[in-house]
PDB file of N, CA and C in Angstrom:
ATOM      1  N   UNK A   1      97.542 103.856 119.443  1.00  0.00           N
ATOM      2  CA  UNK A   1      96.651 104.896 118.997  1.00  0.00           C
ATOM      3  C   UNK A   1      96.844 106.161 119.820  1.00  0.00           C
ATOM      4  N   UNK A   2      96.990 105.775 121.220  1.00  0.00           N
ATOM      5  CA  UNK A   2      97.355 107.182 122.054  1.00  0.00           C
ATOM      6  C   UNK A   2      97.983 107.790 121.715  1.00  0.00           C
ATOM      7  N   UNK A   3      99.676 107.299 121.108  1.00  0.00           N
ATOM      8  CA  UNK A   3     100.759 108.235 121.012  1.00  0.00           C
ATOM      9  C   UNK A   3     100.423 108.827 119.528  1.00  0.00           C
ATOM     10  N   UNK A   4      99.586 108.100 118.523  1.00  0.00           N
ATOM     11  CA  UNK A   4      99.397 108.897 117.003  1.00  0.00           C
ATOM     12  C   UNK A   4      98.530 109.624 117.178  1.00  0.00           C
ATOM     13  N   UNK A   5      97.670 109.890 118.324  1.00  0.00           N
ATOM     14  CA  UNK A   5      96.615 110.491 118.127  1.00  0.00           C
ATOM     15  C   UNK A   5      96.904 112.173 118.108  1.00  0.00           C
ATOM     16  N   UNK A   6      97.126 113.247 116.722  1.00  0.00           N
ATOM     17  CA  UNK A   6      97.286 114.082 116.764  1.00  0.00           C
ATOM     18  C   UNK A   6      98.765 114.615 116.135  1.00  0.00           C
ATOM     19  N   UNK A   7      99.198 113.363 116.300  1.00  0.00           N
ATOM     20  CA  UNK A   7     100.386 113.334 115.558  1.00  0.00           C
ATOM     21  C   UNK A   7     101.107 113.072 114.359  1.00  0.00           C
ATOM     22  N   UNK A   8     100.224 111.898 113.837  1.00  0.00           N
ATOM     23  CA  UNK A   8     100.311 111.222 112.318  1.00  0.00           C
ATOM     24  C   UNK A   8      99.344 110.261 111.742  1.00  0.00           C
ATOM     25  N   UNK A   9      99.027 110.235 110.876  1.00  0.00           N
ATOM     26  CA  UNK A   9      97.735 109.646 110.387  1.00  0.00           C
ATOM     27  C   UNK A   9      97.989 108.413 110.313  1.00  0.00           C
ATOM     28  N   UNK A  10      97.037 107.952 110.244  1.00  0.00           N
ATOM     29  CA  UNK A  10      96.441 106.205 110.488  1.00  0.00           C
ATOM     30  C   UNK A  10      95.639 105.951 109.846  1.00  0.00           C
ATOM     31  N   UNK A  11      95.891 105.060 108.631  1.00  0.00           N
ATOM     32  CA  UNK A  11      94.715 104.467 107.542  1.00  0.00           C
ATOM     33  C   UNK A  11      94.248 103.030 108.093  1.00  0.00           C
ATOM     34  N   UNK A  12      92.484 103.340 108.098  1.00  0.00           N
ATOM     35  CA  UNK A  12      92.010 101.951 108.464  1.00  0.00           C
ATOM     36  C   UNK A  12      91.189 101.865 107.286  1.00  0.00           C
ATOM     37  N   UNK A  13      91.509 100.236 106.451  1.00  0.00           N
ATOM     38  CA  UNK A  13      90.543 100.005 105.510  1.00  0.00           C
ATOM     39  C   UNK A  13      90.060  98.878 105.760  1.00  0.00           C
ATOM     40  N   UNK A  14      88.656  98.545 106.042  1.00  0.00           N
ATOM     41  CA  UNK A  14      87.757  97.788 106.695  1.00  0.00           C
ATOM     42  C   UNK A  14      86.735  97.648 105.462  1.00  0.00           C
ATOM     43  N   UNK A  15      85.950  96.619 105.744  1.00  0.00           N
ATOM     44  CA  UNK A  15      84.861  96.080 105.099  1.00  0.00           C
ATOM     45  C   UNK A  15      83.415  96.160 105.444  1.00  0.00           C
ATOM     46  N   UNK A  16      83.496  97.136 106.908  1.00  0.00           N
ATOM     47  CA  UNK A  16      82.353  97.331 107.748  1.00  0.00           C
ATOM     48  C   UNK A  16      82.048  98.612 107.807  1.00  0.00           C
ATOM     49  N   UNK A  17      80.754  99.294 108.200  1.00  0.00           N
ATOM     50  CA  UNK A  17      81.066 100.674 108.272  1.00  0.00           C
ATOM     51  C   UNK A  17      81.127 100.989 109.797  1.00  0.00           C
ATOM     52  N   UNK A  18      81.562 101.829 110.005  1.00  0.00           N
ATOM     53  CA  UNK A  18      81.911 102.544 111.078  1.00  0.00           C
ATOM     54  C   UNK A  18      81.187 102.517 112.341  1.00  0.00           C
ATOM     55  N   UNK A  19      79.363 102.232 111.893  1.00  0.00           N
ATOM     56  CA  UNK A  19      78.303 102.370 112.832  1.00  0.00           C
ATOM     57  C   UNK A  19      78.598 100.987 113.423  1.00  0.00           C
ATOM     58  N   UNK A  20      79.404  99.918 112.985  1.00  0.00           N
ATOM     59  CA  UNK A  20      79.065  98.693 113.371  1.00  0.00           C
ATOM     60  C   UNK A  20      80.648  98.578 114.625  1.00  0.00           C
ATOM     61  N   UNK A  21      81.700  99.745 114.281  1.00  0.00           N
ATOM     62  CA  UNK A  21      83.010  99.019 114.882  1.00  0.00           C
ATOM     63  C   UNK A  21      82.727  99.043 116.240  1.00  0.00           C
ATOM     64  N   UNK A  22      82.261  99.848 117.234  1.00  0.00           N
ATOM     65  CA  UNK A  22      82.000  99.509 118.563  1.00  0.00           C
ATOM     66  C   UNK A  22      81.811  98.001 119.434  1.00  0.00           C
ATOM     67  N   UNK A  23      80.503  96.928 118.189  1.00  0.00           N
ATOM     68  CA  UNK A  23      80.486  95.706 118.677  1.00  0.00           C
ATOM     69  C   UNK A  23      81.331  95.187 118.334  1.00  0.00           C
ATOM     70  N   UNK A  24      81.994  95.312 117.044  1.00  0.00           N
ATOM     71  CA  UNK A  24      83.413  94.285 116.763  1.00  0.00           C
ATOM     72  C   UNK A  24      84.442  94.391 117.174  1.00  0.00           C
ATOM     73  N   UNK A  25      85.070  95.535 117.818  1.00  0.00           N
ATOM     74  CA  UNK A  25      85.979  95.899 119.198  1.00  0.00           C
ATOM     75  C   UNK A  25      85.511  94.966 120.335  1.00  0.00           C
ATOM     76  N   UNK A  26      84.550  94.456 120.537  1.00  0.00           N
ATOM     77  CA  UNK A  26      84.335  94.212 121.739  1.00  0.00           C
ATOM     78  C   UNK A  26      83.214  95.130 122.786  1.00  0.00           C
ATOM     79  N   UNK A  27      82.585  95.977 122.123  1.00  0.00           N
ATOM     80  CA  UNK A  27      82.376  96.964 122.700  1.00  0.00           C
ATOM     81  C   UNK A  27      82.521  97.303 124.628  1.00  0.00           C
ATOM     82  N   UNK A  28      83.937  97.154 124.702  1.00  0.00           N
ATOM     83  CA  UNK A  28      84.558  97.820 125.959  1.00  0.00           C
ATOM     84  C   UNK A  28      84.846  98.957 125.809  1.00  0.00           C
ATOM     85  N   UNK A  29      85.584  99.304 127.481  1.00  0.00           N
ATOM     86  CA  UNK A  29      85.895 101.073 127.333  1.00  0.00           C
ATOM     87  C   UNK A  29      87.043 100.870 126.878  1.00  0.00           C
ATOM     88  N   UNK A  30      87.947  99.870 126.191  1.00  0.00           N
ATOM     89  CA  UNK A  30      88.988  99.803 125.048  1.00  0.00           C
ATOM     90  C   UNK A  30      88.741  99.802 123.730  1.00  0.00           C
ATOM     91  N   UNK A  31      87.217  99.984 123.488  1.00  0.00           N
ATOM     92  CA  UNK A  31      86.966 100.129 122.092  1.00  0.00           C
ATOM     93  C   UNK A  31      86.368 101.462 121.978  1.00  0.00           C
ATOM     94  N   UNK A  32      86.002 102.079 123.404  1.00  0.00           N
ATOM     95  CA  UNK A  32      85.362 103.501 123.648  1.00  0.00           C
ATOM     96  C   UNK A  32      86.791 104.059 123.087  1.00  0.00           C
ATOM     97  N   UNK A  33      87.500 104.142 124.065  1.00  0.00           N
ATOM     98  CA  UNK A  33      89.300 104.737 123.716  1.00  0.00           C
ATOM     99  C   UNK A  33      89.637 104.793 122.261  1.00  0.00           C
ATOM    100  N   UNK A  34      89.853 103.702 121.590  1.00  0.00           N
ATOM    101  CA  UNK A  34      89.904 103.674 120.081  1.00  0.00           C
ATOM    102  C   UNK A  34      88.969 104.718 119.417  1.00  0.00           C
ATOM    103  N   UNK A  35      87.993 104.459 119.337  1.00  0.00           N
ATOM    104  CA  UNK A  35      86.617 105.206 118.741  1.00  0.00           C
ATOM    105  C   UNK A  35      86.990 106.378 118.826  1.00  0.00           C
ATOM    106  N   UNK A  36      87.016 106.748 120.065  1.00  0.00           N
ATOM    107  CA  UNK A  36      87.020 108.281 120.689  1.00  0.00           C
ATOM    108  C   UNK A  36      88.414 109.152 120.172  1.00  0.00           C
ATOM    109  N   UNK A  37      89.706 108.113 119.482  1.00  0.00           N
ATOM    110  CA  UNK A  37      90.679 109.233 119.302  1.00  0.00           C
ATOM    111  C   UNK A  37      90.270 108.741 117.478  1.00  0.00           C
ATOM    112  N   UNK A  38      89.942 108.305 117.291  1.00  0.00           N
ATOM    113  CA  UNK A  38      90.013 108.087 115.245  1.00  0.00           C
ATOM    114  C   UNK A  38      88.311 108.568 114.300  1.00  0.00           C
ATOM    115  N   UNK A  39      87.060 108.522 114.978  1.00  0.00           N
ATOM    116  CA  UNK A  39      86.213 108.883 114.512  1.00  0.00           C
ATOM    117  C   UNK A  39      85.997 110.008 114.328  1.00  0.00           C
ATOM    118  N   UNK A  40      86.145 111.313 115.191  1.00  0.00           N
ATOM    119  CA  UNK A  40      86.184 112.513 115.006  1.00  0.00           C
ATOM    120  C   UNK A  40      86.631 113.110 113.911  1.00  0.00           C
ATOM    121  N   UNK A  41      88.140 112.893 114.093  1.00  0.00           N
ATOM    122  CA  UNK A  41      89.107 113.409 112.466  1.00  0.00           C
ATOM    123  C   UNK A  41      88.912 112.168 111.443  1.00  0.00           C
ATOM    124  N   UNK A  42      87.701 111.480 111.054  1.00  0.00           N
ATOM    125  CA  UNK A  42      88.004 110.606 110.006  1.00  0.00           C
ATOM    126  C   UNK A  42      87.457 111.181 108.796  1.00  0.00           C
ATOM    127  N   UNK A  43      87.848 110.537 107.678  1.00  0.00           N
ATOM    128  CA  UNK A  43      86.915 110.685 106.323  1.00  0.00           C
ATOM    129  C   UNK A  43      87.009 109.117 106.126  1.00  0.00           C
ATOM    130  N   UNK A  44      85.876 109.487 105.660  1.00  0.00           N
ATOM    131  CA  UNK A  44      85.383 107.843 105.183  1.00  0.00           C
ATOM    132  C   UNK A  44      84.844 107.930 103.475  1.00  0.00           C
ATOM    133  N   UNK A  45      85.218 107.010 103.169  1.00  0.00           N
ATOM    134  CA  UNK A  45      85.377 106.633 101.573  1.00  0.00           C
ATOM    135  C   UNK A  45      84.429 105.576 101.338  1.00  0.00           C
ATOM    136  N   UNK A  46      83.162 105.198 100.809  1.00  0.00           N
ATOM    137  CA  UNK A  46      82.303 104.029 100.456  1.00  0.00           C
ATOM    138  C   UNK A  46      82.436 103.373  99.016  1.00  0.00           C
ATOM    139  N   UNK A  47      83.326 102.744  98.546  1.00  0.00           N
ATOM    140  CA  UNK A  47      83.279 101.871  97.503  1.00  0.00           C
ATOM    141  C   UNK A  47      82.178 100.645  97.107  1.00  0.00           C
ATOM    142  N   UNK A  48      81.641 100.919  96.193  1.00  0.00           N
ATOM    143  CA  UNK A  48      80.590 100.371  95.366  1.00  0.00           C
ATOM    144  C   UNK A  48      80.949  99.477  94.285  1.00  0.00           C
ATOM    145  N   UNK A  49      80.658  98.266  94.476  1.00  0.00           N
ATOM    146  CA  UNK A  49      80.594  97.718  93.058  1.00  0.00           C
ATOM    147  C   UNK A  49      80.267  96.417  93.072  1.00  0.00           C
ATOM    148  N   UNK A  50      80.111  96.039  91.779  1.00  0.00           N
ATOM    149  CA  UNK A  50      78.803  94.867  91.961  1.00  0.00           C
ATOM    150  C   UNK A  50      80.380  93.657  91.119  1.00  0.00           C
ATOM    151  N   UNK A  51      81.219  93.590  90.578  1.00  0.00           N
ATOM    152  CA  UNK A  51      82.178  93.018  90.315  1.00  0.00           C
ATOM    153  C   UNK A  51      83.595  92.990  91.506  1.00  0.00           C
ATOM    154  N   UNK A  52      83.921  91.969  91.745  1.00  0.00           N
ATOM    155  CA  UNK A  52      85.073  91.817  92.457  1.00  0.00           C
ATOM    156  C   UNK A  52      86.394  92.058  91.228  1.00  0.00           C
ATOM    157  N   UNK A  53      87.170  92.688  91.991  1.00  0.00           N
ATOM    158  CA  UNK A  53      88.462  93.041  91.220  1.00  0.00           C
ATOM    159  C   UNK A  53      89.428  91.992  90.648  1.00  0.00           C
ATOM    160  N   UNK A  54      89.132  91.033  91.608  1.00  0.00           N
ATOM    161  CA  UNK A  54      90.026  90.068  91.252  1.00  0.00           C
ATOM    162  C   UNK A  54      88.783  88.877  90.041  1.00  0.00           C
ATOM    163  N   UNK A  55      87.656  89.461  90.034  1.00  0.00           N
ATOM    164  CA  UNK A  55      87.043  88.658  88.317  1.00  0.00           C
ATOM    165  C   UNK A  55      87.426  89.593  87.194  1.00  0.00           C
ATOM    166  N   UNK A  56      87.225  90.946  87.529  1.00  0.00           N
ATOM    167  CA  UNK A  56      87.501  91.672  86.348  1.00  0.00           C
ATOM    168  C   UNK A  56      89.260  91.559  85.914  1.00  0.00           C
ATOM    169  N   UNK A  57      90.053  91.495  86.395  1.00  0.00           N
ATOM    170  CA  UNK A  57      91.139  91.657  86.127  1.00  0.00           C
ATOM    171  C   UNK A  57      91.748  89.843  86.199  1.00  0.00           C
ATOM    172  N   UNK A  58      91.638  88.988  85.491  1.00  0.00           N
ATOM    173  CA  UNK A  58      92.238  87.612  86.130  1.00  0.00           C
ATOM    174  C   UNK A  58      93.891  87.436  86.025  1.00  0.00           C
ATOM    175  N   UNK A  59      94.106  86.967  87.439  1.00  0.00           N
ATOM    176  CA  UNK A  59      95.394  87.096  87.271  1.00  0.00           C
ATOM    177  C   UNK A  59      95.680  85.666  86.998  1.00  0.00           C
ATOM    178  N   UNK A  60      97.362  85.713  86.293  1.00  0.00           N
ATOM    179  CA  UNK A  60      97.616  84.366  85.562  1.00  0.00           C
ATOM    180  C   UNK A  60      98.871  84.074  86.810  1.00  0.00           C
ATOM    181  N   UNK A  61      98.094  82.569  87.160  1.00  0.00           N
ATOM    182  CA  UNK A  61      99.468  81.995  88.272  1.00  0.00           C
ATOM    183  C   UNK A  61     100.178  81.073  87.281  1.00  0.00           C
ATOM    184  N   UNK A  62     101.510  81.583  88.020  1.00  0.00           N
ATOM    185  CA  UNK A  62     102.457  80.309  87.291  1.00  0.00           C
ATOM    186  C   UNK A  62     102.443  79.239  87.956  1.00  0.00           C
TER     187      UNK A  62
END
């Protein structure tokens, strides 16, 4: 994260929101470090929906 930080983007897609990643890091000063170079410049995207993708769409196994 140090060396991207500022340099090239980094997609995180998680299932949690953001207020919660501190305890699931561990909340150390290695999850302070993380936090501190990716929250600032983030956008965050909230997807909604009451169907899972994989019922609406069924896929056929061979």
């Amino acid at each position: 994260m140090e060396y991207r930080c500022g340099r090239a983007s980094t997609v995180f897609c998680l299932q949690f929101v953001a207020e919660g990643w501190h305890e699931r890091l561990g909340g150390s000063a290695l999850a302070d470090s993380i936090l501190d170079r990716i929250i600032p410049s983030s956008y965050s995207m909230k997807i909604d929906g009451d169907v899972s993708m994989r019922q609406r769409k069924r896929v056929i196994k061979n």
